[in-house]
Protein backbone atom coordinates (compact mmCIF):
# COMPACT_ATOMS: atom_id res chain seq x y z
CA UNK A 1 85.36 150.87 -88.37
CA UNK A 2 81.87 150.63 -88.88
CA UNK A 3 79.46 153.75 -88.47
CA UNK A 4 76.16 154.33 -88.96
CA UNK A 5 75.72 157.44 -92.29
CA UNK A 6 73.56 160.37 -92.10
CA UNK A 7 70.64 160.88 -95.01
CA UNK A 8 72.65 162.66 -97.32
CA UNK A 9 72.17 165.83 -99.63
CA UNK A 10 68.96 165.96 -102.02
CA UNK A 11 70.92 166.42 -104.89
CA UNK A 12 72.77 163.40 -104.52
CA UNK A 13 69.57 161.41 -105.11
CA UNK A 14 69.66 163.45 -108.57
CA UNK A 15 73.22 162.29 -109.36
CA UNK A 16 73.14 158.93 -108.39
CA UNK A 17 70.14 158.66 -111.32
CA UNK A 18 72.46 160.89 -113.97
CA UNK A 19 75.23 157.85 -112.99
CA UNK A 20 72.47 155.62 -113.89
CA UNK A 21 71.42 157.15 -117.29
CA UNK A 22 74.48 158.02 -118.35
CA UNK A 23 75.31 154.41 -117.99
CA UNK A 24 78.34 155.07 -115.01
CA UNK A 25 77.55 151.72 -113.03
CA UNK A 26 79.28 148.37 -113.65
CA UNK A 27 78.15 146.46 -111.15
CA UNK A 28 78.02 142.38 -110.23
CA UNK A 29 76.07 140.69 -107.65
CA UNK A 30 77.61 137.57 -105.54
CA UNK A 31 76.28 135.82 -102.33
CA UNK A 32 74.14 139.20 -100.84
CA UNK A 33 76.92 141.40 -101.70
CA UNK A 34 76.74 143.43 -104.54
CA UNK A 35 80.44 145.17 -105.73
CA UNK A 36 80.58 147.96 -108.36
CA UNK A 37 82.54 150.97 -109.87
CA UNK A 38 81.00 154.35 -110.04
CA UNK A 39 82.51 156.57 -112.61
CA UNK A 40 82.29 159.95 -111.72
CA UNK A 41 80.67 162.42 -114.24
CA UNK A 42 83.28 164.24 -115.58
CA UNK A 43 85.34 160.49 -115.85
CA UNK A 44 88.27 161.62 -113.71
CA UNK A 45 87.62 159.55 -110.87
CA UNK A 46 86.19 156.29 -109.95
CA UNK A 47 84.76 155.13 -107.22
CA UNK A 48 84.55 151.69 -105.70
CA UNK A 49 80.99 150.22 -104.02
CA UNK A 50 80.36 147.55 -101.75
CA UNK A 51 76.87 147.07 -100.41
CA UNK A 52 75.51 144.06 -98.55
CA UNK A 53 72.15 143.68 -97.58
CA UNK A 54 71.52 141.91 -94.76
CA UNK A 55 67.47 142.82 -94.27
CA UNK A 56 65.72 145.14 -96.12
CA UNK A 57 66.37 147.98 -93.97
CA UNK A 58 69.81 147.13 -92.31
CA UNK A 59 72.88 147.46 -94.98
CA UNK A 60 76.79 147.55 -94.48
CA UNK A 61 78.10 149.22 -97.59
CA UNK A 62 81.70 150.95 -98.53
CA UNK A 63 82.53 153.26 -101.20
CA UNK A 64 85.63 155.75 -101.27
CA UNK A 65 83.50 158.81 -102.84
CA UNK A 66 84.44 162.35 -100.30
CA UNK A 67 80.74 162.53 -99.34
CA UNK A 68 80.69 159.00 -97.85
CA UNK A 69 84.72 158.83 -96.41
CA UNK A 70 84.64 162.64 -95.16
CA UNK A 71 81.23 163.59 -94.82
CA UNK A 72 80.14 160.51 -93.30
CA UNK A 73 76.37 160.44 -95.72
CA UNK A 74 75.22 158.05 -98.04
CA UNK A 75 76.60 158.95 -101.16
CA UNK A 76 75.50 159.17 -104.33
CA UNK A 77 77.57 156.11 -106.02
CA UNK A 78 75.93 154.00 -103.00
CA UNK A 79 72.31 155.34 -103.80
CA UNK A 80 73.01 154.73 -107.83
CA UNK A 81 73.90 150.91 -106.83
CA UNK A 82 71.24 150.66 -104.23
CA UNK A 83 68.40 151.94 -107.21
CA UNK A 84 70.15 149.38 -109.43
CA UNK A 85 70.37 146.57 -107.32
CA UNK A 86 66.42 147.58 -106.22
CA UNK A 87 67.06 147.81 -102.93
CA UNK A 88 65.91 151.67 -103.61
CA UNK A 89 63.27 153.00 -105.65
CA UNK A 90 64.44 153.83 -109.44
CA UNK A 91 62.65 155.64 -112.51
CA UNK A 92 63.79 155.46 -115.63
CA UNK A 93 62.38 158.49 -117.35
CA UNK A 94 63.16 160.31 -114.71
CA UNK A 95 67.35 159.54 -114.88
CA UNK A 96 66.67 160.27 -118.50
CA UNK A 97 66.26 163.99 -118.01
CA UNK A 98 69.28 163.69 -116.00
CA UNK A 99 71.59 162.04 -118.29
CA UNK A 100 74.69 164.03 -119.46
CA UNK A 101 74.58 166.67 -116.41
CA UNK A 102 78.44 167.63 -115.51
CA UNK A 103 77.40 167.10 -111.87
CA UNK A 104 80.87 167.65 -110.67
CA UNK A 105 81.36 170.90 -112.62
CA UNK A 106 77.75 172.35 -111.43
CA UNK A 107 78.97 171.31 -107.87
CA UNK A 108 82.39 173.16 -107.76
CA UNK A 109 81.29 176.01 -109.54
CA UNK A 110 78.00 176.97 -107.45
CA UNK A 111 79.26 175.67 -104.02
CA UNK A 112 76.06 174.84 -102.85
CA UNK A 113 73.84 171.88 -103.76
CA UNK A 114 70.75 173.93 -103.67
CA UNK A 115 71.92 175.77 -106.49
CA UNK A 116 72.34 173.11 -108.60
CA UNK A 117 69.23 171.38 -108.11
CA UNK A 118 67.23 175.30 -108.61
CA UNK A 119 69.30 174.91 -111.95
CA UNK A 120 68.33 171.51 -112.65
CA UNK A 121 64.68 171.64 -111.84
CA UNK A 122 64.58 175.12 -114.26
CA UNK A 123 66.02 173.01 -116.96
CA UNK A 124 62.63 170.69 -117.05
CA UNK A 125 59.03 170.84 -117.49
CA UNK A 126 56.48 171.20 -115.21
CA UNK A 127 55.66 167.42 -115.18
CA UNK A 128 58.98 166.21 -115.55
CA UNK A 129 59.85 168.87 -112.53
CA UNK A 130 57.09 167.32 -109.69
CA UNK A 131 57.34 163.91 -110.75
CA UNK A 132 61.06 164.39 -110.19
CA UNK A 133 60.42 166.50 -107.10
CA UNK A 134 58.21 163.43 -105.24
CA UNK A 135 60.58 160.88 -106.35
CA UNK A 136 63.61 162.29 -104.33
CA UNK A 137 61.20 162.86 -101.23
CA UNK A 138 60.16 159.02 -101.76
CA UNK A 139 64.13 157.99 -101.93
CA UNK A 140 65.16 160.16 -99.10
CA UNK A 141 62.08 158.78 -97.06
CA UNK A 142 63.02 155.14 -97.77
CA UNK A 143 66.75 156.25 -96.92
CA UNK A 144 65.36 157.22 -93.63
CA UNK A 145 63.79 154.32 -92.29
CA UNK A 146 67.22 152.42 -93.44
CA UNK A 147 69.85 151.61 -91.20
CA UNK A 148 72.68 152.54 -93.32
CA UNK A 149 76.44 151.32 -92.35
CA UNK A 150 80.04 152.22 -93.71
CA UNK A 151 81.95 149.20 -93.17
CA UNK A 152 85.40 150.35 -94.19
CA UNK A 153 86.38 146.97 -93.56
CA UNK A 154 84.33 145.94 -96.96
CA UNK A 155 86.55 148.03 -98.88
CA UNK A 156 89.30 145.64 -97.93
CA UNK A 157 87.46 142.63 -98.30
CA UNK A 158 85.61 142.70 -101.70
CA UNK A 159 88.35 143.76 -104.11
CA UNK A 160 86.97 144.94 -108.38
CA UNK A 161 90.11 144.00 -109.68
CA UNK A 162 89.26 140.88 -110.47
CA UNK A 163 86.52 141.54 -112.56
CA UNK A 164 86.16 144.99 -113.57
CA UNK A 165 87.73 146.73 -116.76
């Protein structure tokens, strides 16, 4: 099954640079495809990425997170190994503000992702707040112009066992 995902929530753009900062991405990079685990930020669940580029803007990726399987959007362990892989735009200072946010608890408890990121963006200065802000709009944008697959068939195809932890 292959299908084409839908831009997905701001705040996952914010999470997938927490996963970055708070060092959540083991990743490895063989023939165009790059495979990784995403550890979620509470560390109860794991997530398994595939993404192969095949141009700059047309990718077939897989990852068992809810907001790609269910939800059908690029989620945000895809965007994390995207930004790490440079295939999307990545700042380091700004994933630094982010590091240590309980993502997952902010998410169940408020319900709604525009909570969280009014909570977030309270949490930091001014600079740190547009910078952050313009970044997003620049991922998202990028994410737009992508043609984006889930290629469940990936997920069978490209197994971590064999070199993960």
């Amino acid at each position: 099954m292959v299908i084409l995902l839908r831009i997905p929530p701001r705040i996952k753009v914010y999470e997938a640079l927490g996963a970055l900062a708070d060092d959540r991405v083991s990743m490895r990079l063989e023939d165009s495809v790059v495979r990784a685990r995403v550890v979620s930020s509470d560390g109860s669940r794991q997530y398994r990425v595939v993404v192969f580029r095949k141009t700059d803007f047309l990718y077939h990726v897989y990852s068992n997170d809810n907001g790609t399987v269910y939800r059908r959007y690029v989620g945000y362990p895809i965007i994390s190994v995207m930004m790490a892989s440079g295939f999307l735009p990545y700042d380091e200072s700004l994933a630094e503000a982010l590091k240590g946010v309980p993502w997952r608890r902010l998410n169940e408890e408020s319900k709604k992702y525009k909570l969280v990121e009014e909570y977030i963006l309270s949490r930091l200065n001014d600079d740190v707040r547009d910078r952050l802000l313009e970044f997003v709009n620049n991922v998202l944008s990028k994410i737009k112009r992508m043609k984006i697959y889930y290629d469940e068939e990936l997920g069978r195809t490209h197994s971590l066992t064999d070199w993960l932890p």
